[in-house]
Protein backbone atom coordinates (compact mmCIF):
# COMPACT_ATOMS: atom_id res chain seq x y z
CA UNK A 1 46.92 20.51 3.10
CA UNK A 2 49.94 20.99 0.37
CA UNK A 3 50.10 17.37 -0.10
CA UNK A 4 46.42 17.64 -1.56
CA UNK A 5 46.25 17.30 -5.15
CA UNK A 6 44.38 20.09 -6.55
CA UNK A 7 44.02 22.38 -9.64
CA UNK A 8 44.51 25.60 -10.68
CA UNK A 9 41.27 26.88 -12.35
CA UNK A 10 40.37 30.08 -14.13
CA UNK A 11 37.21 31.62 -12.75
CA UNK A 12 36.15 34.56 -14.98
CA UNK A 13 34.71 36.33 -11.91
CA UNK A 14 33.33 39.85 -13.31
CA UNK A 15 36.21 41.97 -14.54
CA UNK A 16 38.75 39.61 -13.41
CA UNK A 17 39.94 36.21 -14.39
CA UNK A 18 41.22 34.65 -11.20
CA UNK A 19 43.03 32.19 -10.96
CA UNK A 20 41.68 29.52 -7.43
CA UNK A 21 42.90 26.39 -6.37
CA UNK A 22 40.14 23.79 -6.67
CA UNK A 23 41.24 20.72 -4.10
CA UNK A 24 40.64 17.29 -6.30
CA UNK A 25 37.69 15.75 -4.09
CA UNK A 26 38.23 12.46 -3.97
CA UNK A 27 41.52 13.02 -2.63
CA UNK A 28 40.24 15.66 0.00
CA UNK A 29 38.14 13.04 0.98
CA UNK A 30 40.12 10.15 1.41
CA UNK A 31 42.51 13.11 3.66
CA UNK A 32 39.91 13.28 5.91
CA UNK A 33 37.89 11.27 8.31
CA UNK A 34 34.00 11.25 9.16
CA UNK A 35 32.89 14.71 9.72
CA UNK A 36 29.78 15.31 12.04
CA UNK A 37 28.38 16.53 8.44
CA UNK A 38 28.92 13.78 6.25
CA UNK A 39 31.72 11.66 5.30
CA UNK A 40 33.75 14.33 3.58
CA UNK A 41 34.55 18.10 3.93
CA UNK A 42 32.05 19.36 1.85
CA UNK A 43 33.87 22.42 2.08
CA UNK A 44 36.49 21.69 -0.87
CA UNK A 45 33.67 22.08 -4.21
CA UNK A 46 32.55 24.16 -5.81
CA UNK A 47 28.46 24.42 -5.07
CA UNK A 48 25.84 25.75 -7.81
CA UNK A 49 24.82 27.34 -4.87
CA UNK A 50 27.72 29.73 -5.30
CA UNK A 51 27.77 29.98 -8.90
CA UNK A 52 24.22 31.24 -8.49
CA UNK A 53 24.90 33.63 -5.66
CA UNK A 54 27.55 35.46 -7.90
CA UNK A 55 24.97 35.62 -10.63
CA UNK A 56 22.96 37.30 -8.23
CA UNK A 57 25.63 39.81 -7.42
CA UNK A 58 26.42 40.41 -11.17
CA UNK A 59 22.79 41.50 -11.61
CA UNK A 60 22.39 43.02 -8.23
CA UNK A 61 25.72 44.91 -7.42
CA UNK A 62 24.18 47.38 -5.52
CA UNK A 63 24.53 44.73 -2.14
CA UNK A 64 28.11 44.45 -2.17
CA UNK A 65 29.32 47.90 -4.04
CA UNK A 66 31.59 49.74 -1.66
CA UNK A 67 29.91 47.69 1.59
CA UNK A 68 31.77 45.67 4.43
CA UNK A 69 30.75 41.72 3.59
CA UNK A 70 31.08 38.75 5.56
CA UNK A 71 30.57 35.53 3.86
CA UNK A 72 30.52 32.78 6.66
CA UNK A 73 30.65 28.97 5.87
CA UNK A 74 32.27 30.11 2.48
CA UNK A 75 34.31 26.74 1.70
CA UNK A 76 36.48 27.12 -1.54
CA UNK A 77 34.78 31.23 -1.76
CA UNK A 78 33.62 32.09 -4.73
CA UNK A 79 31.07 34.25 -3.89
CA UNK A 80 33.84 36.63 -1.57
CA UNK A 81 36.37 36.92 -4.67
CA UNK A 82 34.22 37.87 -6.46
CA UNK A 83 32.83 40.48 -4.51
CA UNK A 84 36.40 41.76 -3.37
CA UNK A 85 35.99 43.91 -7.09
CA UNK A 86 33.55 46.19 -5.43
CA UNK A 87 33.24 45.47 -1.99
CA UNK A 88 34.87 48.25 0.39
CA UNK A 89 36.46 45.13 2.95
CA UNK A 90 35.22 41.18 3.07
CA UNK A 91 35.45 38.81 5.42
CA UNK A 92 35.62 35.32 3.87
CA UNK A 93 34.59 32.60 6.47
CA UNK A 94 34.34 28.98 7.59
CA UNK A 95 34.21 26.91 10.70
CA UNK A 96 36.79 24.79 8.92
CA UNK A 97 40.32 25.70 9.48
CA UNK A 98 41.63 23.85 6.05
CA UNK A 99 38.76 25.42 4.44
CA UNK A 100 40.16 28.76 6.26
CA UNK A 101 44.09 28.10 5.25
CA UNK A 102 43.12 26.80 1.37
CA UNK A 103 41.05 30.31 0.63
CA UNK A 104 44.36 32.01 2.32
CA UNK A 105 46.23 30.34 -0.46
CA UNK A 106 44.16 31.62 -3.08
CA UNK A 107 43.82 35.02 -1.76
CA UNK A 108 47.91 35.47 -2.20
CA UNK A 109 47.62 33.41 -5.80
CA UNK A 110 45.34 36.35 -6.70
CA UNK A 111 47.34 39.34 -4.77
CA UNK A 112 43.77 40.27 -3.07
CA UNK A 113 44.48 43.19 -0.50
CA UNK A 114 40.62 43.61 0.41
CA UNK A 115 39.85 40.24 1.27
CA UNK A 116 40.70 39.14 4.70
CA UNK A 117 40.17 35.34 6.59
CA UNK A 118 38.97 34.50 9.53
CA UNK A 119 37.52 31.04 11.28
CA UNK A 120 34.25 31.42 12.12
CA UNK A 121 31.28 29.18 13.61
CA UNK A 122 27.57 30.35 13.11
CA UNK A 123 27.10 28.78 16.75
CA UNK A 124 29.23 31.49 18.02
CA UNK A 125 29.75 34.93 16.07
CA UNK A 126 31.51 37.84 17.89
CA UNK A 127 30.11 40.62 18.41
CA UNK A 128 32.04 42.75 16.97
CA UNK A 129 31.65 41.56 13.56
CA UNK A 130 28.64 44.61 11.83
CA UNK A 131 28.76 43.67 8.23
CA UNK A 132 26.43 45.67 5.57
CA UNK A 133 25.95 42.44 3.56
CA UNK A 134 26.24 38.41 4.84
CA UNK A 135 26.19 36.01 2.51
CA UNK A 136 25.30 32.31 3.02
CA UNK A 137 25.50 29.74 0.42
CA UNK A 138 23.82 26.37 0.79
CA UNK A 139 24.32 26.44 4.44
CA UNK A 140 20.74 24.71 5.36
CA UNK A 141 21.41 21.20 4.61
CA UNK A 142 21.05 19.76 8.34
CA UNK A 143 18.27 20.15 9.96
CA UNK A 144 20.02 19.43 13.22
CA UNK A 145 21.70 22.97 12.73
CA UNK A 146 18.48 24.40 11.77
CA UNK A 147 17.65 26.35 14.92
CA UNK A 148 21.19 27.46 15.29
CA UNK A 149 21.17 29.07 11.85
CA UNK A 150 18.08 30.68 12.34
CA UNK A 151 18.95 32.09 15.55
CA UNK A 152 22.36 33.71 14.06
CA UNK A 153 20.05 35.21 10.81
CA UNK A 154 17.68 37.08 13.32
CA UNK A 155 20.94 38.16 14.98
CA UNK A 156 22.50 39.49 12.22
CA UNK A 157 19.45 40.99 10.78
CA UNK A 158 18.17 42.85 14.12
CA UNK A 159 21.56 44.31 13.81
CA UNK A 160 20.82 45.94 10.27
CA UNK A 161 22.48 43.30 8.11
CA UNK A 162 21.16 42.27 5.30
CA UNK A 163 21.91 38.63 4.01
CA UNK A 164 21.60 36.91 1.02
CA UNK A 165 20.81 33.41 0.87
CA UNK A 166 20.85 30.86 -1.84
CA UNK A 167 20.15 27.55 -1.47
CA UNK A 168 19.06 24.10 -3.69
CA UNK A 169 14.89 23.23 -3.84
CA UNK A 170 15.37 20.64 -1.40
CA UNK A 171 12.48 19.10 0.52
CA UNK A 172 14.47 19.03 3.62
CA UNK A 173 15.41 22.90 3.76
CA UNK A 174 11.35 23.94 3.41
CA UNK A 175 10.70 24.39 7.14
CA UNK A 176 14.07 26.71 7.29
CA UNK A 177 12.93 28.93 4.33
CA UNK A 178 9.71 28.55 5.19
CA UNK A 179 10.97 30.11 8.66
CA UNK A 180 12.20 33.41 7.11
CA UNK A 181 9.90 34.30 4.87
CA UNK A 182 8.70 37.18 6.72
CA UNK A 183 11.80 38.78 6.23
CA UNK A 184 11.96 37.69 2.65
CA UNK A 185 11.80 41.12 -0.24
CA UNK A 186 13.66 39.26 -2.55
CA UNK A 187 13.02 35.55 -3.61
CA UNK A 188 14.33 34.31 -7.60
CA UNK A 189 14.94 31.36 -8.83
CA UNK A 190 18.19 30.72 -11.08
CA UNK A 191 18.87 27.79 -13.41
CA UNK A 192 22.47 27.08 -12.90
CA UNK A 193 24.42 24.40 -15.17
CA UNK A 194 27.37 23.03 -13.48
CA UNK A 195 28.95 20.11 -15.94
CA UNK A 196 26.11 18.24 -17.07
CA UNK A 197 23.14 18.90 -14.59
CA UNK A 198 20.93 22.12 -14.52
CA UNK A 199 20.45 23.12 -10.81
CA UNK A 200 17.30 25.27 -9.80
CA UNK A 201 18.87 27.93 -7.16
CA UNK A 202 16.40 29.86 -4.65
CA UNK A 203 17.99 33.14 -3.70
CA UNK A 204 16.60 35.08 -0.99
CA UNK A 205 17.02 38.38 0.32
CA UNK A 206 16.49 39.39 3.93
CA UNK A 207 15.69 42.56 5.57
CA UNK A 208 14.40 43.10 8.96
């Protein structure tokens, strides 16, 4: 992973300006072989899907002020470092150990003492983890891991979590949303420009 090119960005996250290590794509990808996902990690970008779930946050700190949050499939993490200004603890995950190891980087970059790592899989969460607040950004883009995902939201959620979800109008994730609408007392949509395109963002809010 050191021998990846990569950048040092300024993210002016809340109150803070952090400073995250952004991996240069192209070279992430040529670093890597076929992943059952796609031909890339898709874990080393930065998603609109984040940028709009730490709009969300901005607007809506009361889901992350002084709770216990567990981001899992995080990637690069956005969403976590930010949080981690008013969060009591986070766990920032993915199923991806580089994905795991580059976030550790930028968590010492930053000095961060109240975010912690740790390599999860939605297939199989512990059961130990009881977070106040899970956040999931973008994470229903196969519909092969469809049922999977919905089974570990009804977990989490008959456990008293509640999770935020953001995710792109695609027609392929309708039957997922669709799916959890029951549970559904939020649902915005946010227009997020990333470089040249505008992105329309869906974020949900889930409650048992």
């Amino acid at each position: 992973m050191e021998s990846i090119v990569a950048d040092l960005q300024e993210f002016k996250l809340g109150n803070q300006i952090l400073k995250i290590w952004v991996p240069n794509f192209q070279a992430l990808q040529e670093s890597h072989q076929s992943s059952a996902y796609g031909d890339a990690p898709f874990w080393g970008r930065v998603w609109p899907s984040a940028l709009a779930m730490i709009e969300f946050l901005k607007a809506n700190p009361n889901y992350i002020q002084d709770k216990h949050v567990l981001e899992l499939a995080a990637g690069i993490g956005l969403p976590s470092f930010y949080a981690s200004q008013s969060a009591r603890e986070i766990m920032v995950s993915d199923y991806a150990k580089d994905a795991v190891e580059w976030m550790k980087k930028n968590i010492q970059e930053n000095g961060l003492v109240n975010l912690k790592t740790q390599q999860l899989n939605w297939h199989a969460i512990p059961s130990d983890l009881h977070p106040d607040t899970l956040l999931l950004c973008d994470v229903n883009y196969d519909p092969q891991q469809f049922e999977a995902l919905l089974k570990m939201i009804q977990g989490f959620l008959s456990a008293g979590t509640t999770i935020l979800l953001t995710t792109p109008q695609r027609l392929v994730g309708r039957s997922f949303v669709s799916a959890l609408l029951k549970n559904v007392i939020v649902n915005e949509v946010l227009e997020i420009q990333q470089e040249e395109n505008l992105h329309l963002i869906n974020v949900l809010v889930l409650v048992q």
